[in-house]
N, C-alpha and C. Protein backbone atom coordinates (compact mmCIF):
# COMPACT_ATOMS: atom_id res chain seq x y z
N UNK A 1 0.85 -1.16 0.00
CA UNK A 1 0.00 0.00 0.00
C UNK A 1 0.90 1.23 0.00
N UNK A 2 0.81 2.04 -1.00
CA UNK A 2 1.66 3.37 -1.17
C UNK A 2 0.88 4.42 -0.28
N UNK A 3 1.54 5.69 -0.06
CA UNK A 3 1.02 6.49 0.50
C UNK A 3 -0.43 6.97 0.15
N UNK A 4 -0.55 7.34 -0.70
CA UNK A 4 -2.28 7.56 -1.23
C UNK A 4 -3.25 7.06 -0.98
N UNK A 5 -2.73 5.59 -1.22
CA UNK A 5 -3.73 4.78 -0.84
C UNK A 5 -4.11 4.33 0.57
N UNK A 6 -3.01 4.32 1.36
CA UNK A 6 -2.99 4.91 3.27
C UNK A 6 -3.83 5.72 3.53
N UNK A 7 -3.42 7.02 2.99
CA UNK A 7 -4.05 8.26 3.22
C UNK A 7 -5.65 7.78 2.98
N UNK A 8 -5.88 7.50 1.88
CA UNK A 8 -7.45 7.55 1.15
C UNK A 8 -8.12 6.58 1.87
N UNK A 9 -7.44 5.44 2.52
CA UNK A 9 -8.11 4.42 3.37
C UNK A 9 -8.45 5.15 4.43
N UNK A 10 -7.95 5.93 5.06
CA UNK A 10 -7.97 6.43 6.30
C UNK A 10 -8.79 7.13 6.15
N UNK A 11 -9.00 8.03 5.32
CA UNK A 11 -9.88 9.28 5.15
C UNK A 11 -11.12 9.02 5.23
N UNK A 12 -11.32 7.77 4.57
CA UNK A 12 -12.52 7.04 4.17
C UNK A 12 -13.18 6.84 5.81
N UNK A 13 -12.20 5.98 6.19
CA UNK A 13 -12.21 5.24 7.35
C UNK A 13 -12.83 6.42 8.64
N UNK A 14 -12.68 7.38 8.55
CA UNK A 14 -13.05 8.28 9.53
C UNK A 14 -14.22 9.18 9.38
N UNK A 15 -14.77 8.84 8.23
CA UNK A 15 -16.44 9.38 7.83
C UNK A 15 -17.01 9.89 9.48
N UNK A 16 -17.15 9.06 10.33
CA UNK A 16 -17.91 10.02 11.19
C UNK A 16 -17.44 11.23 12.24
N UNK A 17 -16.15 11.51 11.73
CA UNK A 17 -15.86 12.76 12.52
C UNK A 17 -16.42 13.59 11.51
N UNK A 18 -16.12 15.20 12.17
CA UNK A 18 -16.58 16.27 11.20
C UNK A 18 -15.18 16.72 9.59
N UNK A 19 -15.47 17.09 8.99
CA UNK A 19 -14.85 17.09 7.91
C UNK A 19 -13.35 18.24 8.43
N UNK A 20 -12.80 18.78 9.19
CA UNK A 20 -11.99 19.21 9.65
C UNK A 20 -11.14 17.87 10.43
N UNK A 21 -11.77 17.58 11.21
CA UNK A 21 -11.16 16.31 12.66
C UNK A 21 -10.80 15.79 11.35
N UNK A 22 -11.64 15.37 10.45
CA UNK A 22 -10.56 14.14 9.24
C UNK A 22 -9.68 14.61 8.84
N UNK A 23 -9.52 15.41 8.16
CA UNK A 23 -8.39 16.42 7.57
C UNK A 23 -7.21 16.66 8.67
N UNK A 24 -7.24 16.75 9.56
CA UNK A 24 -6.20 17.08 10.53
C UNK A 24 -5.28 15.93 10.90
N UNK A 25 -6.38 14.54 11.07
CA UNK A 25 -5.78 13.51 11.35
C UNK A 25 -5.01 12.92 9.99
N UNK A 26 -5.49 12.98 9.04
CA UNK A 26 -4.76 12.57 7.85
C UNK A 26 -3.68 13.36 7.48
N UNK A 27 -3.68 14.46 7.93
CA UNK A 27 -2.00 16.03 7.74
C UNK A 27 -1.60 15.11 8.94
N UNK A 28 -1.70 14.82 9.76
CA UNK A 28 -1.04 14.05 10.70
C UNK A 28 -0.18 12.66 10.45
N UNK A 29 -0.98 11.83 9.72
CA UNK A 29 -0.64 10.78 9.02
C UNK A 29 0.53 11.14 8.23
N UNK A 30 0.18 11.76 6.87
CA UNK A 30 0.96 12.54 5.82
C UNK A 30 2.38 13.27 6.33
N UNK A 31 2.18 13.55 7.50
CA UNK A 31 3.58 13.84 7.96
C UNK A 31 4.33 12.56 8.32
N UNK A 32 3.60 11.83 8.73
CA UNK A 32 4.64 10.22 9.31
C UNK A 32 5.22 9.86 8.35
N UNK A 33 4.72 9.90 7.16
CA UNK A 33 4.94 9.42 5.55
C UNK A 33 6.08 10.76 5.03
N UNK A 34 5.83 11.69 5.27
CA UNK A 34 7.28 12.99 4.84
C UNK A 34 8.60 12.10 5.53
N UNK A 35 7.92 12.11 6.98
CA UNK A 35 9.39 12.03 7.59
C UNK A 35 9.86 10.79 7.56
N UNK A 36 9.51 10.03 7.13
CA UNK A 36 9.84 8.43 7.32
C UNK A 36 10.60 8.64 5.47
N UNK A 37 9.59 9.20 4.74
CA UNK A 37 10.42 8.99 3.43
C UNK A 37 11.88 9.57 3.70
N UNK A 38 11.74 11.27 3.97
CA UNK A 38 12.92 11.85 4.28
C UNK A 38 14.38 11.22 5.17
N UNK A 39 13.90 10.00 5.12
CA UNK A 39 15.53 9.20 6.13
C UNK A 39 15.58 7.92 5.14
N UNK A 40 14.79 7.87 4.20
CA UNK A 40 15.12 7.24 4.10
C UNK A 40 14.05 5.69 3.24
N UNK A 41 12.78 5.95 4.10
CA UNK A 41 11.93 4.66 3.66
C UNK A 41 11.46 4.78 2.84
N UNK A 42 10.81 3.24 2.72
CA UNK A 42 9.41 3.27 1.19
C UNK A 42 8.44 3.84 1.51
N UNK A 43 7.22 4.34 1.02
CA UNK A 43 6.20 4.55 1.35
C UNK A 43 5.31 3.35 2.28
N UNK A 44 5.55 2.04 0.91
CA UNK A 44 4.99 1.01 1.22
C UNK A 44 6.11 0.18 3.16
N UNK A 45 7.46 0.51 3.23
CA UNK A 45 7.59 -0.05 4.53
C UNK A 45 7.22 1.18 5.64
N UNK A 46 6.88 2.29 5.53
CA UNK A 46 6.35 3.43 6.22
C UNK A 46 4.76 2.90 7.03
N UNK A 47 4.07 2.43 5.68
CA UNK A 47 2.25 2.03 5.36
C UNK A 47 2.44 0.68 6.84
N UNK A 48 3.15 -0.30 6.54
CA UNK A 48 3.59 -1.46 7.17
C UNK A 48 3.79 -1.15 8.58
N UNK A 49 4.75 -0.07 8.99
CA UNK A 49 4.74 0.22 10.11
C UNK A 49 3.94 0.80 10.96
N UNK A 50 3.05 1.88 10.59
CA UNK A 50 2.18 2.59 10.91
C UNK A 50 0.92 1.25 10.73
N UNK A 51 0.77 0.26 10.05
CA UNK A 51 -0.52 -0.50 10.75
C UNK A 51 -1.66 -0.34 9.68
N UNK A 52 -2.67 -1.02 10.07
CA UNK A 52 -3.99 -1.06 9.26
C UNK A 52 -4.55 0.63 9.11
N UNK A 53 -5.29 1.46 8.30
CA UNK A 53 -5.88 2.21 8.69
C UNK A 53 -7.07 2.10 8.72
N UNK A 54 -7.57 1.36 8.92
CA UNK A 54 -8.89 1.46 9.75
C UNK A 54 -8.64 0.83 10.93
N UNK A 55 -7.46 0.56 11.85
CA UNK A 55 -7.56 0.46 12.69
C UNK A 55 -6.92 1.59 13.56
N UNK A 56 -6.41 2.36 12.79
CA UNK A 56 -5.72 4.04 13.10
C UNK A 56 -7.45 4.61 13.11
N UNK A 57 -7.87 4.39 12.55
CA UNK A 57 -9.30 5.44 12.35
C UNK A 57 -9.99 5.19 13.44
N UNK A 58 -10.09 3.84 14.16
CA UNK A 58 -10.98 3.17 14.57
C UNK A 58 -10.12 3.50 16.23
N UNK A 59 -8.85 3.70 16.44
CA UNK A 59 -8.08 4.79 17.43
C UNK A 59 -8.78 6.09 17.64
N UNK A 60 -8.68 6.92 16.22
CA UNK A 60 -8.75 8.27 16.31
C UNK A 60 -10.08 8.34 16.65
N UNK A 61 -10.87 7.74 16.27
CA UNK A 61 -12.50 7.98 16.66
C UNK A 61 -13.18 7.62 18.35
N UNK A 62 -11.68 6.89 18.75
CA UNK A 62 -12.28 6.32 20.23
C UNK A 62 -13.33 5.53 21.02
N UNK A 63 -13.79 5.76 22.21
CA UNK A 63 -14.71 4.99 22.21
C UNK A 63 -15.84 5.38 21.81
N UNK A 64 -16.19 6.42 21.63
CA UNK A 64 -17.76 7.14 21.02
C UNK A 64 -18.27 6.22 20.11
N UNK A 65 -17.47 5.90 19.23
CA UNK A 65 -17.61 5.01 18.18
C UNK A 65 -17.46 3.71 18.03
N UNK A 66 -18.27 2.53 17.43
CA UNK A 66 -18.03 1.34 17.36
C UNK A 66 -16.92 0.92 16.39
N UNK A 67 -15.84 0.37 16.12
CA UNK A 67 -14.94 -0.04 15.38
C UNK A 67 -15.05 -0.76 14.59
N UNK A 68 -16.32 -1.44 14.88
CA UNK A 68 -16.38 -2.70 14.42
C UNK A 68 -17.19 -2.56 12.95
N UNK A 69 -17.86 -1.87 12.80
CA UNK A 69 -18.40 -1.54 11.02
C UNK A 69 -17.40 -1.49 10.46
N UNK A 70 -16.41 -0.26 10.56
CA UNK A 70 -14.65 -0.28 10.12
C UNK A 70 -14.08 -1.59 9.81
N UNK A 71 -14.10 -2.32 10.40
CA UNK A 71 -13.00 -3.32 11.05
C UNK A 71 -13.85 -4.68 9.53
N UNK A 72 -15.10 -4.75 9.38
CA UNK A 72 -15.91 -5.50 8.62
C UNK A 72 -16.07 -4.97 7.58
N UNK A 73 -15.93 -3.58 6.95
CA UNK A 73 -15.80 -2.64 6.15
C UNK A 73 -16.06 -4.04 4.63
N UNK A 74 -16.42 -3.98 3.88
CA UNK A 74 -16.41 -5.09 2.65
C UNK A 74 -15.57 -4.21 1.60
N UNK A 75 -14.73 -4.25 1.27
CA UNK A 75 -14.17 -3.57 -0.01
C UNK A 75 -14.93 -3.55 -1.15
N UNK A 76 -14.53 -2.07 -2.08
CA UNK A 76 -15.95 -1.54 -2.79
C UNK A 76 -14.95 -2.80 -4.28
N UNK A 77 -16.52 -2.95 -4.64
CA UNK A 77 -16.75 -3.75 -6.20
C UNK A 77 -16.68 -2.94 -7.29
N UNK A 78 -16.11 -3.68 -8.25
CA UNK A 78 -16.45 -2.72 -9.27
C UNK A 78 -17.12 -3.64 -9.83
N UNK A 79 -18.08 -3.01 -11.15
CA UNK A 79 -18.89 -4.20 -11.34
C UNK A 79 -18.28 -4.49 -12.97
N UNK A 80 -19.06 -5.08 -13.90
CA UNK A 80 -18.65 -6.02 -14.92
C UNK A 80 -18.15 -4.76 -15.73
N UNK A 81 -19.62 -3.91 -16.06
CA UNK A 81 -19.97 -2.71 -17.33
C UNK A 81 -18.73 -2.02 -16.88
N UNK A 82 -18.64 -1.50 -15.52
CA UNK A 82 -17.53 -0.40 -15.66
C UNK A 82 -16.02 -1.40 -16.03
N UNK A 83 -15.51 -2.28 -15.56
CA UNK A 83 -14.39 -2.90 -16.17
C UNK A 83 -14.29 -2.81 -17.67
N UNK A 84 -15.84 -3.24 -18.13
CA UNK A 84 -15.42 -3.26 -19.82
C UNK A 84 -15.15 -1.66 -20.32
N UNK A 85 -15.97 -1.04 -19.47
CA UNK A 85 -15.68 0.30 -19.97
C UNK A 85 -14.45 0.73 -20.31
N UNK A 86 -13.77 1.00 -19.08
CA UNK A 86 -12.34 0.99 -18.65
C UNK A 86 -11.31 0.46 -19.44
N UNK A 87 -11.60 -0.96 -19.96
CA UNK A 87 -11.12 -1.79 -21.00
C UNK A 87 -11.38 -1.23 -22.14
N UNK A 88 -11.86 -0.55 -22.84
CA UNK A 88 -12.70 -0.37 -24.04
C UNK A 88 -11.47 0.88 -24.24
N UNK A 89 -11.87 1.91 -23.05
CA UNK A 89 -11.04 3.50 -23.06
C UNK A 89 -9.89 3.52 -22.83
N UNK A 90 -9.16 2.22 -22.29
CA UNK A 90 -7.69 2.55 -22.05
C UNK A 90 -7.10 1.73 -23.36
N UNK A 91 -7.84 0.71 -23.77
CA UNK A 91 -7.59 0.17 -25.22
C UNK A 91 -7.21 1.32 -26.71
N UNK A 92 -8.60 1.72 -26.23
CA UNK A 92 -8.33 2.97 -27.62
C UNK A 92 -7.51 4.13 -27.14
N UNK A 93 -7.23 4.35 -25.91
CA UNK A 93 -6.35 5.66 -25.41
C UNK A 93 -4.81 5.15 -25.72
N UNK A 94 -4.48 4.35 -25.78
CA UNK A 94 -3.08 3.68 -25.48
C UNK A 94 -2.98 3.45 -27.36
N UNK A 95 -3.81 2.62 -27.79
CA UNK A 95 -3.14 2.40 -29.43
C UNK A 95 -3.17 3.41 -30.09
N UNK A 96 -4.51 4.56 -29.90
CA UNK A 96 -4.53 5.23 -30.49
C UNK A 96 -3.37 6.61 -30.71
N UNK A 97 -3.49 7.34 -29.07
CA UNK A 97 -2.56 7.97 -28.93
C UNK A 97 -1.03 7.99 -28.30
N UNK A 98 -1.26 7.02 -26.82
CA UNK A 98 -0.10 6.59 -26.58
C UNK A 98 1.12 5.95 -26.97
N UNK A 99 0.90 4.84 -27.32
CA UNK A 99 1.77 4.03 -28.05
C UNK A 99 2.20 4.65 -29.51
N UNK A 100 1.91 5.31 -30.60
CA UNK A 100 2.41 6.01 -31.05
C UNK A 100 3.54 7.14 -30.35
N UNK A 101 3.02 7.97 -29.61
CA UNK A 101 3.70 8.76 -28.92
C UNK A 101 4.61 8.47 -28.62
N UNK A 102 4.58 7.39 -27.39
CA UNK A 102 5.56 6.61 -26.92
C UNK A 102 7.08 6.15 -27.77
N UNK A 103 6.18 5.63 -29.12
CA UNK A 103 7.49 4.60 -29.52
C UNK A 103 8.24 5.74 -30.27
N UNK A 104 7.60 6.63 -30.58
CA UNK A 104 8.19 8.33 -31.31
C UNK A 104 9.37 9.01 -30.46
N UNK A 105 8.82 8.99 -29.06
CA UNK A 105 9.75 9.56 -28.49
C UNK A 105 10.98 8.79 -28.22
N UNK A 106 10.43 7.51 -27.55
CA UNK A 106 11.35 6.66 -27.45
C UNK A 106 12.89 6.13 -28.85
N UNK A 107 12.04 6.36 -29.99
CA UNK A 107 12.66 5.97 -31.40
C UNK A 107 13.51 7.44 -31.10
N UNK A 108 13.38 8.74 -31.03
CA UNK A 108 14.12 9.87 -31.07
C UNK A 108 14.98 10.11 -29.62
N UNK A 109 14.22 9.31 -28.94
CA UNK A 109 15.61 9.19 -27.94
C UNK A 109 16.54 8.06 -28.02
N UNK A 110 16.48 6.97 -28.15
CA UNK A 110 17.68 6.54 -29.02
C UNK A 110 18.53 6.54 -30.08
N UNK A 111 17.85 7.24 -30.97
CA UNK A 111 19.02 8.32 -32.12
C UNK A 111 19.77 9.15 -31.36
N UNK A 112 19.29 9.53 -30.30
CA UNK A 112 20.01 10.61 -29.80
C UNK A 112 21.44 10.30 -29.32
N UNK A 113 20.78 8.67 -28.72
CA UNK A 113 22.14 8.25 -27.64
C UNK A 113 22.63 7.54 -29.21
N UNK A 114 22.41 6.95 -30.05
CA UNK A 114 23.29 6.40 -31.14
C UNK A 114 24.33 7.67 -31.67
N UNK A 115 23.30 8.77 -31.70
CA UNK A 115 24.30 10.13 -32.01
C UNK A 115 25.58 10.25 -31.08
N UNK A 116 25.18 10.07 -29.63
CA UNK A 116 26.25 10.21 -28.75
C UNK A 116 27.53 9.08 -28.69
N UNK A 117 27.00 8.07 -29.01
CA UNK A 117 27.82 6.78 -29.53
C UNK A 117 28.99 7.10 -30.78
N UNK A 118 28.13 7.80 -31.84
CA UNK A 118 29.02 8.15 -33.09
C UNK A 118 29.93 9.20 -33.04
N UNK A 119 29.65 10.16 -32.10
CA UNK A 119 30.33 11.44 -31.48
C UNK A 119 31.69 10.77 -30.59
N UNK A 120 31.22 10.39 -29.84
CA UNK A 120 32.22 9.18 -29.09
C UNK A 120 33.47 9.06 -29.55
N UNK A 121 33.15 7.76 -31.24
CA UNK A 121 34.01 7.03 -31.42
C UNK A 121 33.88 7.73 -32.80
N UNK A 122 34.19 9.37 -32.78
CA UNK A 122 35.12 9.75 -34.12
C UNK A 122 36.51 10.01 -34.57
N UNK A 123 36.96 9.57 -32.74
CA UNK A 123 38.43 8.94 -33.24
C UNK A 123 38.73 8.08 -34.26
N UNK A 124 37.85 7.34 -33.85
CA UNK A 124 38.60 5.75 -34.60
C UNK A 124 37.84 5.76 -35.57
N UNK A 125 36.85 6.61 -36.38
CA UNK A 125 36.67 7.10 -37.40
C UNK A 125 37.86 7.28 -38.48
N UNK A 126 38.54 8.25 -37.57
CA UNK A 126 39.55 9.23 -38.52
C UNK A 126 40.32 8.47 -38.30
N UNK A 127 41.25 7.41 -37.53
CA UNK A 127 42.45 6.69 -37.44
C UNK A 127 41.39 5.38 -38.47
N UNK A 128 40.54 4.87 -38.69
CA UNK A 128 40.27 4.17 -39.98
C UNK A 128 40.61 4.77 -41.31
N UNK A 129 40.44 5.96 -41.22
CA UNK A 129 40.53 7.16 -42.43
C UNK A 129 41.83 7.06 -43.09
N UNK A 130 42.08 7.21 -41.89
CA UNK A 130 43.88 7.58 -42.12
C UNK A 130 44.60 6.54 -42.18
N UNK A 131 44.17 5.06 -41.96
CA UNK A 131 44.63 4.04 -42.41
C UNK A 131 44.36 3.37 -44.19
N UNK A 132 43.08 3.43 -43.97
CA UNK A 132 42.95 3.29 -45.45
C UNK A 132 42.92 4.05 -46.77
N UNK A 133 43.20 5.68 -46.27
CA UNK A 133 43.70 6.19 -47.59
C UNK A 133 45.16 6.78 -47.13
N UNK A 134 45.91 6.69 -45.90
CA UNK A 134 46.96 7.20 -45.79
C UNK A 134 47.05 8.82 -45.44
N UNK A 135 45.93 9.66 -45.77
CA UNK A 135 46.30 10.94 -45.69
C UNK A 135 45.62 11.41 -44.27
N UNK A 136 47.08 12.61 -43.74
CA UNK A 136 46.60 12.92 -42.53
C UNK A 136 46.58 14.25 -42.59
N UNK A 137 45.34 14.73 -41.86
CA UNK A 137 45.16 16.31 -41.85
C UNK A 137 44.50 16.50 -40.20
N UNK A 138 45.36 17.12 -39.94
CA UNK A 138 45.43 17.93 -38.26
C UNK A 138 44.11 18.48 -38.05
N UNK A 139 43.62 19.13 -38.90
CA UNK A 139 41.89 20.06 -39.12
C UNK A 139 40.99 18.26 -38.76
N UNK A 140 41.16 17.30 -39.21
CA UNK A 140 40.30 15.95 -38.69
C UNK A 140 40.78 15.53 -37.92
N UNK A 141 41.81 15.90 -37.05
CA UNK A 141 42.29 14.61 -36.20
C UNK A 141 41.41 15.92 -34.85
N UNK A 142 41.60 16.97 -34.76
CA UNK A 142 41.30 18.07 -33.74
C UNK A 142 39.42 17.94 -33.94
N UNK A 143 39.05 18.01 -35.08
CA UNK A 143 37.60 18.14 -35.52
C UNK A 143 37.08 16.67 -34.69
N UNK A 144 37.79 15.52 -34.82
CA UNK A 144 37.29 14.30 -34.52
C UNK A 144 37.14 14.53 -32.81
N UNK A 145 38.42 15.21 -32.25
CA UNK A 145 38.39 15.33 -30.77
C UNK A 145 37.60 16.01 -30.02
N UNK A 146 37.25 16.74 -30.96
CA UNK A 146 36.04 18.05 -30.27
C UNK A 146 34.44 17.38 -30.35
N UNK A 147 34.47 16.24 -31.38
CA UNK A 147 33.04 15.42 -31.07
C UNK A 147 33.44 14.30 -30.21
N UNK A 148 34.23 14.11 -30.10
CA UNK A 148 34.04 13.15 -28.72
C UNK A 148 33.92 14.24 -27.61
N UNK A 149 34.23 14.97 -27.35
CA UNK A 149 33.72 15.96 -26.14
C UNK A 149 32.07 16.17 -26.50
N UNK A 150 31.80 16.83 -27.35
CA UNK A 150 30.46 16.72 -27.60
C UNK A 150 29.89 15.03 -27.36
N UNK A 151 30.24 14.51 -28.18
CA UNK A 151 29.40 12.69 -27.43
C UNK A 151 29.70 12.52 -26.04
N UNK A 152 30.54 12.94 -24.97
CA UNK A 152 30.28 12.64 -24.07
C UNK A 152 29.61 13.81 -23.25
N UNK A 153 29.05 15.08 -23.73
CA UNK A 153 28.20 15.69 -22.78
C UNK A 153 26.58 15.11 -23.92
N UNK A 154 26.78 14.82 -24.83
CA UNK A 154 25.51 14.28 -25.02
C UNK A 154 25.10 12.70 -24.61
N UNK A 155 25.86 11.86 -24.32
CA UNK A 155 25.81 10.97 -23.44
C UNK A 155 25.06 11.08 -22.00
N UNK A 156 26.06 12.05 -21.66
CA UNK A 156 25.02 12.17 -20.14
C UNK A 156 23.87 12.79 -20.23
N UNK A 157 23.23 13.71 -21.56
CA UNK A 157 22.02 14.22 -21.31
C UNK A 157 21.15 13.21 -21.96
N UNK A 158 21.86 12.44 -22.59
CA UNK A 158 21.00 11.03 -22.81
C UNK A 158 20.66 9.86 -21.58
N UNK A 159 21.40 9.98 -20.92
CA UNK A 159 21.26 9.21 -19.70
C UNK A 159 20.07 9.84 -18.65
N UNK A 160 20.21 10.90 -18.55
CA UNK A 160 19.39 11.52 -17.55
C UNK A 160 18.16 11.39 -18.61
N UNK A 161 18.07 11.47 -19.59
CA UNK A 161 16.84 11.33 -20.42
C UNK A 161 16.30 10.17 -20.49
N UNK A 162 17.22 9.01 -20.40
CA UNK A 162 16.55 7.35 -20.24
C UNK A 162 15.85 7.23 -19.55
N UNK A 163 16.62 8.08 -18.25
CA UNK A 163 15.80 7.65 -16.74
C UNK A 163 14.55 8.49 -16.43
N UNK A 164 14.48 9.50 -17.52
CA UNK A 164 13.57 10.19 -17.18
C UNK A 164 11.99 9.35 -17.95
N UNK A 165 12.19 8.98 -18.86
CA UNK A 165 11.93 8.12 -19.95
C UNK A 165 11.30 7.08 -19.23
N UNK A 166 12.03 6.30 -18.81
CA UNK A 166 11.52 4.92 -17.81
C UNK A 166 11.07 5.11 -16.82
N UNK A 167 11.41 6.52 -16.13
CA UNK A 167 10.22 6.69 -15.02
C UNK A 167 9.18 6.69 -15.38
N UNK A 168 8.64 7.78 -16.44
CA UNK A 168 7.58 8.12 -17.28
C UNK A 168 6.45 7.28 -17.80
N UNK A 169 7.31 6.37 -18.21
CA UNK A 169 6.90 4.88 -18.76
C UNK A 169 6.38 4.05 -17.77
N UNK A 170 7.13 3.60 -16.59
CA UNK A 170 6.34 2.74 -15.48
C UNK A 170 5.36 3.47 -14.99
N UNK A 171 5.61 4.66 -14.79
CA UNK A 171 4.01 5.46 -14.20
C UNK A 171 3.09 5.40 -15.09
N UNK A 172 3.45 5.62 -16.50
CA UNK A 172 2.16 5.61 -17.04
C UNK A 172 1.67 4.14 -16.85
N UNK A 173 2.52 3.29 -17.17
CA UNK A 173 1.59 1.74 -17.11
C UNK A 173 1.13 1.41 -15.71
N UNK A 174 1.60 1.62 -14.28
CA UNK A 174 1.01 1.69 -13.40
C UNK A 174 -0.42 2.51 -13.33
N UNK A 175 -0.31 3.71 -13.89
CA UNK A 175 -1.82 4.61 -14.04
C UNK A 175 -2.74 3.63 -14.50
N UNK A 176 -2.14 3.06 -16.13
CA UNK A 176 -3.37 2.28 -16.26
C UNK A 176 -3.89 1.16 -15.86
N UNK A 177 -3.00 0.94 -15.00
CA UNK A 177 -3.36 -0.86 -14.34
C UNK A 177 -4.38 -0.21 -13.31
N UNK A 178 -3.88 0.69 -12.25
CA UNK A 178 -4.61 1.10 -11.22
C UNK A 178 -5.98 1.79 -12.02
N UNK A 179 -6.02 2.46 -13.38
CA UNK A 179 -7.54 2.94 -13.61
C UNK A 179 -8.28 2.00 -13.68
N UNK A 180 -7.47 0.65 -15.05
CA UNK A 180 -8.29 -0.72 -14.97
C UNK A 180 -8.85 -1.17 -13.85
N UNK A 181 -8.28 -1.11 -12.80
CA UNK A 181 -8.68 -1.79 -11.20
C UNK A 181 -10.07 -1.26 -10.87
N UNK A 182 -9.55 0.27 -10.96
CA UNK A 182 -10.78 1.07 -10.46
C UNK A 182 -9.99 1.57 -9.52
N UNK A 183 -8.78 1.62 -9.02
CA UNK A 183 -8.40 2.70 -7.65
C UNK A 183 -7.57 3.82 -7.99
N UNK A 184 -8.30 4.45 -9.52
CA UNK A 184 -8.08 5.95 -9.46
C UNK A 184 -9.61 6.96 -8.92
């Protein structure tokens, strides 16, 4: 269970205070989750430590309140129609526009790093050059050295771009697993 979904259990979970008392206790929560990330943790071993939340809710509400509706709570259904729905819209959202997109950017970010690859190795470009026709000119051997400086600052902005890339990418496919589910 990631933070959100902590949070949103809880929130849920505390329906019978007044709409402030919930809010306060969940900024309360939400801080355990800052500071626990900030040293260091997962969300999900943060969620683990801190416990069920409906049994945090079923704390915060005290004895006024019975726990026990909480505690039996049935998790919400989704039913058939909305799955197919869901199925239907993330089907045509993804072939239609995504996956194009996707493989576009993706196809132009690996030219990029192939660019940085060829920038690289225009040494051994010019020492092929200069082996098989013999002629050497100082203007290519300096020209060749100045793109390997260029391939290696475009290297690293290709790198930071992969990762930016594959973050991008698992979130989006996580989005759509979790819309499929129903727990957006």
């Amino acid at each position: 269970m990631n933070k959100n979904e902590f949070l949103s259990a809880l929130y849920e979970c505390l329906a019978p205070l007044p709409e402030e008392g919930r809010r306060e206790v969940v900024h309360y929560y939400e801080g355990c989750f800052d500071r626990g990330m900030a040293s260091g943790h997962s969300e999900q071993q943060i969620a683990r430590e801190l416990g069920n939340p409906r049994m945090l809710a079923a704390d915060a509400l005290g004895i006024r309140y019975d726990p026990a509706p909480l505690m039996n709570a049935a998790p919400r259904r989704s039913g058939s129609g909305r799955l197919l729905a869901m199925t239907i819209l993330l089907f045509f959202l993804n072939i239609l526009f995504m996956i194009p997109i996707g493989a576009a950017l993706w196809s132009a970010l690996l030219s990029f790093g192939a660019a940085a690859v060829g920038a690289i190795l225009a040494p051994a470009a010019f020492a092929l050059d200069w082996l098989a026709n013999g002629e050497y000119y100082p203007a290519k051997l300096f020209i060749s050295i100045a793109g390997t400086g260029v391939g290696i600052l475009m290297a690293l902005i290709f790198i930071r771009m992969a990762k930016f890339g594959y973050r991008a990418t698992a979130e989006y496919v996580q989005w759509n697993v979790r819309t499929w589910r129903g727990r957006n």
